[in-house]
Protein backbone atom coordinates (compact mmCIF):
# COMPACT_ATOMS: atom_id res chain seq x y z
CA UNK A 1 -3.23 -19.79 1.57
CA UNK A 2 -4.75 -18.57 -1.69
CA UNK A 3 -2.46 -19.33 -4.68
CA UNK A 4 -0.79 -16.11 -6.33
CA UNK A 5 0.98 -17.61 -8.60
CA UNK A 6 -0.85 -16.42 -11.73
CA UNK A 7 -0.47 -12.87 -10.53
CA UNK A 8 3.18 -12.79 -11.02
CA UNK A 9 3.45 -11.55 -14.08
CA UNK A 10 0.46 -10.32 -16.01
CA UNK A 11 0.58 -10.93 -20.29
CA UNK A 12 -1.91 -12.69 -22.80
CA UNK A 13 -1.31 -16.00 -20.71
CA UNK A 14 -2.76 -15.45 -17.75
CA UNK A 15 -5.61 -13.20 -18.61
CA UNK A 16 -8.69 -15.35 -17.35
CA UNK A 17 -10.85 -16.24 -20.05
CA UNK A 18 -14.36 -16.98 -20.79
CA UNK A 19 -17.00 -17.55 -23.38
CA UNK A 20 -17.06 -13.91 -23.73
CA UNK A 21 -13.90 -12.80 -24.56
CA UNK A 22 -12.60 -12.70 -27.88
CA UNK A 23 -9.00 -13.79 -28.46
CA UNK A 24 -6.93 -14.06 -31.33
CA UNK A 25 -3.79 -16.33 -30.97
CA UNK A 26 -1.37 -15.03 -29.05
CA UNK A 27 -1.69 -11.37 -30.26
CA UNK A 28 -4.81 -10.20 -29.04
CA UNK A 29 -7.88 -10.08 -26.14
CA UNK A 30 -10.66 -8.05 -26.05
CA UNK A 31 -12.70 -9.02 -22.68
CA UNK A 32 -15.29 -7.56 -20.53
CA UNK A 33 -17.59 -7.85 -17.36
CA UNK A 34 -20.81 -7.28 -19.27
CA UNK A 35 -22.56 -9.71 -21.93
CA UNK A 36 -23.77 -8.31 -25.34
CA UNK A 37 -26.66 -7.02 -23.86
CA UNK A 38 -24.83 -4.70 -21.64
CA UNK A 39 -26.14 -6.67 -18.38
CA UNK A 40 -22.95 -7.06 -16.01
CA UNK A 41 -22.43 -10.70 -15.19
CA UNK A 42 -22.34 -12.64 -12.29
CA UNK A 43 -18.63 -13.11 -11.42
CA UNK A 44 -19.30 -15.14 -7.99
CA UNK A 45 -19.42 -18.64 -10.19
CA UNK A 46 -16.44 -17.17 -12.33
CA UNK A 47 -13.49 -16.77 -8.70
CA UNK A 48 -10.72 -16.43 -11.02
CA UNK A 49 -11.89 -13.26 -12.73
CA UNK A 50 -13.18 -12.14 -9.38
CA UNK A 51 -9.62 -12.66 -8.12
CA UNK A 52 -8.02 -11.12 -11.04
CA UNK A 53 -10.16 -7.98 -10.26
CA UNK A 54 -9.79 -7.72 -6.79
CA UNK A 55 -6.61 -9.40 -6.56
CA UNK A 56 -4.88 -7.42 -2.74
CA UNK A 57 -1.53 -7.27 -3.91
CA UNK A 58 0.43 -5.47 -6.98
CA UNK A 59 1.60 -7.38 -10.10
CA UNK A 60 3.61 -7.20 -13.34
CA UNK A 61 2.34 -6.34 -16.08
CA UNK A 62 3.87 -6.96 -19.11
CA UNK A 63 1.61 -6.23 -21.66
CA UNK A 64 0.07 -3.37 -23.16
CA UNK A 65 -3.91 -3.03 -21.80
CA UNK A 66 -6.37 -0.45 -22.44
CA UNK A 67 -9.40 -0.22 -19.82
CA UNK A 68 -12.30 1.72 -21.15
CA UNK A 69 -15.00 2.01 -18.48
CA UNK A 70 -18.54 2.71 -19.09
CA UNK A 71 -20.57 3.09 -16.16
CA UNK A 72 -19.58 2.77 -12.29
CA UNK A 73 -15.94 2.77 -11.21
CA UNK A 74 -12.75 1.40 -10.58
CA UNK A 75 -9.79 2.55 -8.27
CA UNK A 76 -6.57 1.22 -9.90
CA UNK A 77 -3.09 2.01 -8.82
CA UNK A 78 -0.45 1.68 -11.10
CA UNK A 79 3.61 2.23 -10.52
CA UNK A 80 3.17 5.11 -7.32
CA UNK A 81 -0.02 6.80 -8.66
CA UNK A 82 -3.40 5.67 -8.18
CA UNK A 83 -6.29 6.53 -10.65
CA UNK A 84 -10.47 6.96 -10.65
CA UNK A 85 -11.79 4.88 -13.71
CA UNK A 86 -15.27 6.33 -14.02
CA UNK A 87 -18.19 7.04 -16.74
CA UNK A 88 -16.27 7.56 -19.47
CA UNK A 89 -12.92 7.29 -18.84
CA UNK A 90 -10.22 5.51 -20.40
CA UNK A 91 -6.87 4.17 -18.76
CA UNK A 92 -3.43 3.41 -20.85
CA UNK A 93 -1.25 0.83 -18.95
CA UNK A 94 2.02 0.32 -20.52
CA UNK A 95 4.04 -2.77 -20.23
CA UNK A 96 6.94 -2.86 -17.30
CA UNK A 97 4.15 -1.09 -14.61
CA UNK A 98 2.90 -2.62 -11.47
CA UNK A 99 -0.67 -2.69 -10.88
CA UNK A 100 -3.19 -3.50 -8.56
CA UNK A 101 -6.98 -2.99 -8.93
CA UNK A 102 -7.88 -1.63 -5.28
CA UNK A 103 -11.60 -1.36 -5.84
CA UNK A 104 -14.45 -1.61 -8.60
CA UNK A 105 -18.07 -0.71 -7.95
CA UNK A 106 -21.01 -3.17 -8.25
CA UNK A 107 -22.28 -1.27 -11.06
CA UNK A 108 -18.82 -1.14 -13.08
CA UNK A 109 -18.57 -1.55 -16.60
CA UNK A 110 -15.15 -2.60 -18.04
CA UNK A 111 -13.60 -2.93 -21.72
CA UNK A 112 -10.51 -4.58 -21.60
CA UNK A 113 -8.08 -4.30 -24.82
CA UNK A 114 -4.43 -5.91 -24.49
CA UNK A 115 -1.99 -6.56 -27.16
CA UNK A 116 1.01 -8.63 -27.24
CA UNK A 117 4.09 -6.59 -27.16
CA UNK A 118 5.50 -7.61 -30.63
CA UNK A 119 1.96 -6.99 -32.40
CA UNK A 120 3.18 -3.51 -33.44
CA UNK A 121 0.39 -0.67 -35.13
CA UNK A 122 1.94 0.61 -37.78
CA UNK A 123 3.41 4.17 -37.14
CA UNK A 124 2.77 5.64 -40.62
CA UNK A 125 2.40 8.89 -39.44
CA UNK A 126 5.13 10.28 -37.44
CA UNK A 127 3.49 13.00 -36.03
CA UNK A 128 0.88 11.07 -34.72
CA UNK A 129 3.63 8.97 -33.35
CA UNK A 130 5.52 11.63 -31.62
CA UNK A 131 1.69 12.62 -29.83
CA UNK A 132 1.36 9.40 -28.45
CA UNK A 133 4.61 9.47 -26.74
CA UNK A 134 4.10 12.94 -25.45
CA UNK A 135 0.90 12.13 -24.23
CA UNK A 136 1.63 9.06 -22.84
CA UNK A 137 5.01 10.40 -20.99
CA UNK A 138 3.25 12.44 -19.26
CA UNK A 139 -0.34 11.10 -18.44
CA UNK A 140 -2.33 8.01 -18.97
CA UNK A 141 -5.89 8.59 -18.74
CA UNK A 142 -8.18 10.26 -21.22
CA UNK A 143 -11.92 11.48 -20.19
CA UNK A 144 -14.09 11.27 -23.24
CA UNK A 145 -17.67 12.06 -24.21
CA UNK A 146 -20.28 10.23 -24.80
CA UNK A 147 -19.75 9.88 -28.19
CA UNK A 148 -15.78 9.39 -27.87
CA UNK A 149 -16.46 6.45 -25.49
CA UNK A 150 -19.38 5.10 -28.12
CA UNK A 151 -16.98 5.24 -31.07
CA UNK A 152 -14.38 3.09 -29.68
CA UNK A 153 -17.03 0.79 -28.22
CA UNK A 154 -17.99 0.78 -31.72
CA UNK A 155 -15.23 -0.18 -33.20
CA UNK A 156 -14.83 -2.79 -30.19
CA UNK A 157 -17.79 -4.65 -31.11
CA UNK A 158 -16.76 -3.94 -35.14
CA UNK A 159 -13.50 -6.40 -34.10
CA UNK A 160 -15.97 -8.65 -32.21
CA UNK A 161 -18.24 -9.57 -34.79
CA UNK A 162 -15.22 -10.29 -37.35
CA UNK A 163 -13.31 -12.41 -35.06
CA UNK A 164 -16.26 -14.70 -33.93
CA UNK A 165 -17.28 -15.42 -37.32
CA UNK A 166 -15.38 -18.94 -37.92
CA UNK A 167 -15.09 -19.19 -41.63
CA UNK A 168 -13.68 -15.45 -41.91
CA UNK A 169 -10.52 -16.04 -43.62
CA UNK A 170 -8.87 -12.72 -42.96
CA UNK A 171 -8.80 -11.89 -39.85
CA UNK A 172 -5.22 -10.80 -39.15
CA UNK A 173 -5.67 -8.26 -41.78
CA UNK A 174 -9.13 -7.09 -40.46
CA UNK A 175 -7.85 -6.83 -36.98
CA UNK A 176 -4.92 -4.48 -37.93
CA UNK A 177 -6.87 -2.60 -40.06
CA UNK A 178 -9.32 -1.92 -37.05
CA UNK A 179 -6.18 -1.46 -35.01
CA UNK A 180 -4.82 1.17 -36.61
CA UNK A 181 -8.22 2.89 -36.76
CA UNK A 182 -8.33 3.03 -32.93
CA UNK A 183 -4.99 4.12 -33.33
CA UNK A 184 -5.65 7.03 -35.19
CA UNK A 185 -8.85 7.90 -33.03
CA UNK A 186 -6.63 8.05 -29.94
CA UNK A 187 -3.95 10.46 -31.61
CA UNK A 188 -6.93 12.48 -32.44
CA UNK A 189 -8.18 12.75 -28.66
CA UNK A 190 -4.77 13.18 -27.63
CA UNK A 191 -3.51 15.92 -29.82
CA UNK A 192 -5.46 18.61 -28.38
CA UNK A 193 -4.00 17.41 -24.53
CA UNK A 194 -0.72 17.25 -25.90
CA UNK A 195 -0.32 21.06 -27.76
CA UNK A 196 -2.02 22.48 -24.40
CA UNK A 197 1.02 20.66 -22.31
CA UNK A 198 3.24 21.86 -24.78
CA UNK A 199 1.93 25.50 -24.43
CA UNK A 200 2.13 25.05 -20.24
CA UNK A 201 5.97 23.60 -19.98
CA UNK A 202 7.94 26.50 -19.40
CA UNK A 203 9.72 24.52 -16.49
CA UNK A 204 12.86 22.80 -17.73
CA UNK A 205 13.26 21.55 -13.59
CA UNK A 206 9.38 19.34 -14.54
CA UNK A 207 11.30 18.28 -17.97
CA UNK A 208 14.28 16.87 -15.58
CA UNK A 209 12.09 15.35 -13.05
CA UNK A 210 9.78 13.48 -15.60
CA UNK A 211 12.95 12.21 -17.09
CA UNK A 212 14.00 11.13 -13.98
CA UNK A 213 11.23 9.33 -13.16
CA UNK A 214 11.53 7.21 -17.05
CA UNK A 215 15.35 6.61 -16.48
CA UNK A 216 14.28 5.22 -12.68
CA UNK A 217 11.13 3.21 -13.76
CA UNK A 218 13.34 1.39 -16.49
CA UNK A 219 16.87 1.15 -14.21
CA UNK A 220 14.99 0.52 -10.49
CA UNK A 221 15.89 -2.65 -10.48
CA UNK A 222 19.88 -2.58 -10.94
CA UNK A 223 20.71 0.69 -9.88
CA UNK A 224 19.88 2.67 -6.38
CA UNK A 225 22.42 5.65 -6.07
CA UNK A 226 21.42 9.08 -7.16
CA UNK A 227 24.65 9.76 -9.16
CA UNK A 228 23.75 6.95 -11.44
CA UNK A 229 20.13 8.77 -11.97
CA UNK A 230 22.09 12.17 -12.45
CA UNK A 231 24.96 11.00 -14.74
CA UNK A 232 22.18 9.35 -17.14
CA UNK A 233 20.72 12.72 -17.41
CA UNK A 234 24.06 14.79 -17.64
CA UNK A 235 23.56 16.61 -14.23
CA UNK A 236 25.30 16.63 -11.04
CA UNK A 237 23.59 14.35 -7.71
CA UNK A 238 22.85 17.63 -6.15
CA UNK A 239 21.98 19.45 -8.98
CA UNK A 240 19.33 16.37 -9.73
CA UNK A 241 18.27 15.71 -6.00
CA UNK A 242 17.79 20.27 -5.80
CA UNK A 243 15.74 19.79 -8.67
CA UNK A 244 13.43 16.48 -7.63
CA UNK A 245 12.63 18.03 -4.42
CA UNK A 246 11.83 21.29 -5.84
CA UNK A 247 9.24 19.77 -8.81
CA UNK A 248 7.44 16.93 -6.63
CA UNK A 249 8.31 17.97 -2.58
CA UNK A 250 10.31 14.76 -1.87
CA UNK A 251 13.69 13.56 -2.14
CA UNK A 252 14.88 11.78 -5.12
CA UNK A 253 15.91 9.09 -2.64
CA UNK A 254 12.58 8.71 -1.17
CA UNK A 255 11.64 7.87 -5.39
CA UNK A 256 14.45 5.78 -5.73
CA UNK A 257 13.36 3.56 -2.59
CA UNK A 258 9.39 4.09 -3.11
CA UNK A 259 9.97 1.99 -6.76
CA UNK A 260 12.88 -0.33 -5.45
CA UNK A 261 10.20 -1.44 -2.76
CA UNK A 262 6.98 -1.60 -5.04
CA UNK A 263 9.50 -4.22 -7.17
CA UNK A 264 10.14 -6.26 -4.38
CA UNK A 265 6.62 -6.68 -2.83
CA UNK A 266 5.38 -7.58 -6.50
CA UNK A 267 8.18 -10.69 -6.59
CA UNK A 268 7.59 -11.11 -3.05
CA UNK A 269 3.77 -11.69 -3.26
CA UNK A 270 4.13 -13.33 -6.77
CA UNK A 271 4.76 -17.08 -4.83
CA UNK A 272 7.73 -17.43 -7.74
CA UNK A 273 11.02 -16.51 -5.92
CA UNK A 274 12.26 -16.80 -2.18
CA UNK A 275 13.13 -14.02 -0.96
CA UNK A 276 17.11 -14.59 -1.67
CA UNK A 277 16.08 -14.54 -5.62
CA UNK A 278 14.25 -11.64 -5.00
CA UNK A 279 17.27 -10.13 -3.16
CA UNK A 280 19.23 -10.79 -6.24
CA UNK A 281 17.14 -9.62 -9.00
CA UNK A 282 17.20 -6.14 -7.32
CA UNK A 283 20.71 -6.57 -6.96
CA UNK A 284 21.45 -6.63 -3.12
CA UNK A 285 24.33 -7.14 -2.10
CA UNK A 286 23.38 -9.92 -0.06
CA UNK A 287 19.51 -11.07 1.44
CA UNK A 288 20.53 -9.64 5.17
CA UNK A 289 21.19 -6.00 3.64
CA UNK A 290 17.67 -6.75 1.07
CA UNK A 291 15.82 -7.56 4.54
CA UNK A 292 17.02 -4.46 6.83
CA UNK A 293 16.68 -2.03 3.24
CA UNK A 294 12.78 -3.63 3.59
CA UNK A 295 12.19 -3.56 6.66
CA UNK A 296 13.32 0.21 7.56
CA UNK A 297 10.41 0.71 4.66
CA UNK A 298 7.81 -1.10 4.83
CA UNK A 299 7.46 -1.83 8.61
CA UNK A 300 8.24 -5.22 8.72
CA UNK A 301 10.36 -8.36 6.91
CA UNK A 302 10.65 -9.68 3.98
CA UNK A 303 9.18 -12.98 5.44
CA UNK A 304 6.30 -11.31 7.32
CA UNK A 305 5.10 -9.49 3.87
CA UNK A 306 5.19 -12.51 1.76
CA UNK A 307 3.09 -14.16 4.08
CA UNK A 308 0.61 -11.75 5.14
């Protein structure tokens, strides 16, 4: 049986490395699939970036990443929703989601930035601040032009050439200073996305549901009843489960079980816990009433999934 181990938690750690990437202590990676040349390597000498690619089960990830594909594509599911990386496209995945990479194309070209989660970007501006959140709450993909895309790549490459050079003395400073200009590049792209949302949300029922859907992602894991989803946001249970149903077509229930189970089967295929640890950290009552709450959704045990 292939070792997941490495896949149960994604951070700066177990990002597989190679002579391409460029790392700086334990703050910052900035990897690809492609040498400087643009040619995509050959990953079948390299199985534990081909793994970490094509790896067929969901993980945590606990870092902030930004993908930034080129050319080709990549199919990528993240929490419940599942997203096209194409030409052009960039993906925002923010630490606490579950992902899985379900396919990539031979001809896929990938920029991967991640940051550690206490290397903060200044927030000097507060409006720019508040347009990140916004955007951020309620998408995380941008399509860009060809320019967009060569700007960043530019400033990719700027952060590159600094970090590689080994008697550069200042490269904490440089970094954050590049940072903060792909910082301000993305509040630019998103501001326009974000004042055209703005304009469309006339529905306070979509404000309720997307707030529902923040207090479950962080909560999932402790609490399963709808009254404890409707008393965080000041509503009744049938008020909130009227309104879930009405926004998305499914019962709040069917959310509250859909992100209970993705939890589990990330533990569960992580190799780290038995399945009685896993029954605890979601806060089971016991690993019999874990096993039949599994069971009745995924089709089969516990046992059978973590061994498939």
């Amino acid at each position: 049986m292939t070792d997941t181990s490495a896949f149960d938690a994604l951070n700066l750690m177990t990002i597989p490395l190679d002579e391409y990437a460029c790392v700086f202590e334990d703050k910052f990676i900035l990897a690809s699939n492609f040498d400087e040349e643009g040619r995509l390597r050959d990953l079948t000498n390299d199985p534990g970036l081909d793994l970490f690619l094509t790896a067929p089960y969901p993980f945590k990830i606990q870092i902030p990443i930004i993908l930034l594909c080129l050319d080709g594509r990549m199919h990528v599911k993240l929490n419940l929703n599942e997203y096209d990386l194409h030409r052009n496209s960039l993906l925002f995945v923010l630490p606490g989601s579950i992902g899985q990479c379900l396919d990539i194309s031979a001809d896929c070209r990938i920029v991967c930035i991640a940051l550690s989660n206490d290397y903060i970007i200044a927030e000097e501006n507060l409006k720019g601040a508040l347009i990140v959140r916004k955007f951020l709450a309620r998408q995380t993909s941008l399509d860009l032009t060809d320019a967009q895309t060569a700007e960043i790549l530019s400033i990719c490459r700027a952060v590159q050439d600094k970090l590689r050079q080994p008697d550069f003395r200042f490269k904490y400073d440089i970094l954050k200073g590049y940072l903060q200009v792909l910082y301000g590049d993305l509040c630019q792209l998103m501001a326009p996305l974000v004042e055209a949302q703005d304009a469309r949300q006339g529905s306070r029922k979509k404000q309720i549901f997307d707030r529902f859907l923040e207090e479950l992602r962080q909560h999932c894991t402790m609490e399963r009843s709808i009254g404890f989803y409707a008393e965080r946001l000041c509503l009744t249970p049938k008020y909130l489960s009227q309104v879930v149903h009405a926004v998305s077509g499914r019962h709040a229930g069917e959310w509250i079980r859909d992100y209970v189970i993705l939890e589990a089967k990330a533990l569960l295929k992580s190799g780290q816990y038995t399945i009685q640890q896993v029954s605890d950290m979601l806060n089971f009552a016991n690993q019999s009433f874990f096993g039949v709450y599994f069971k009745k959704a995924v089709g089969c045990s516990p046992t059978v999934y973590k061994e498939m």
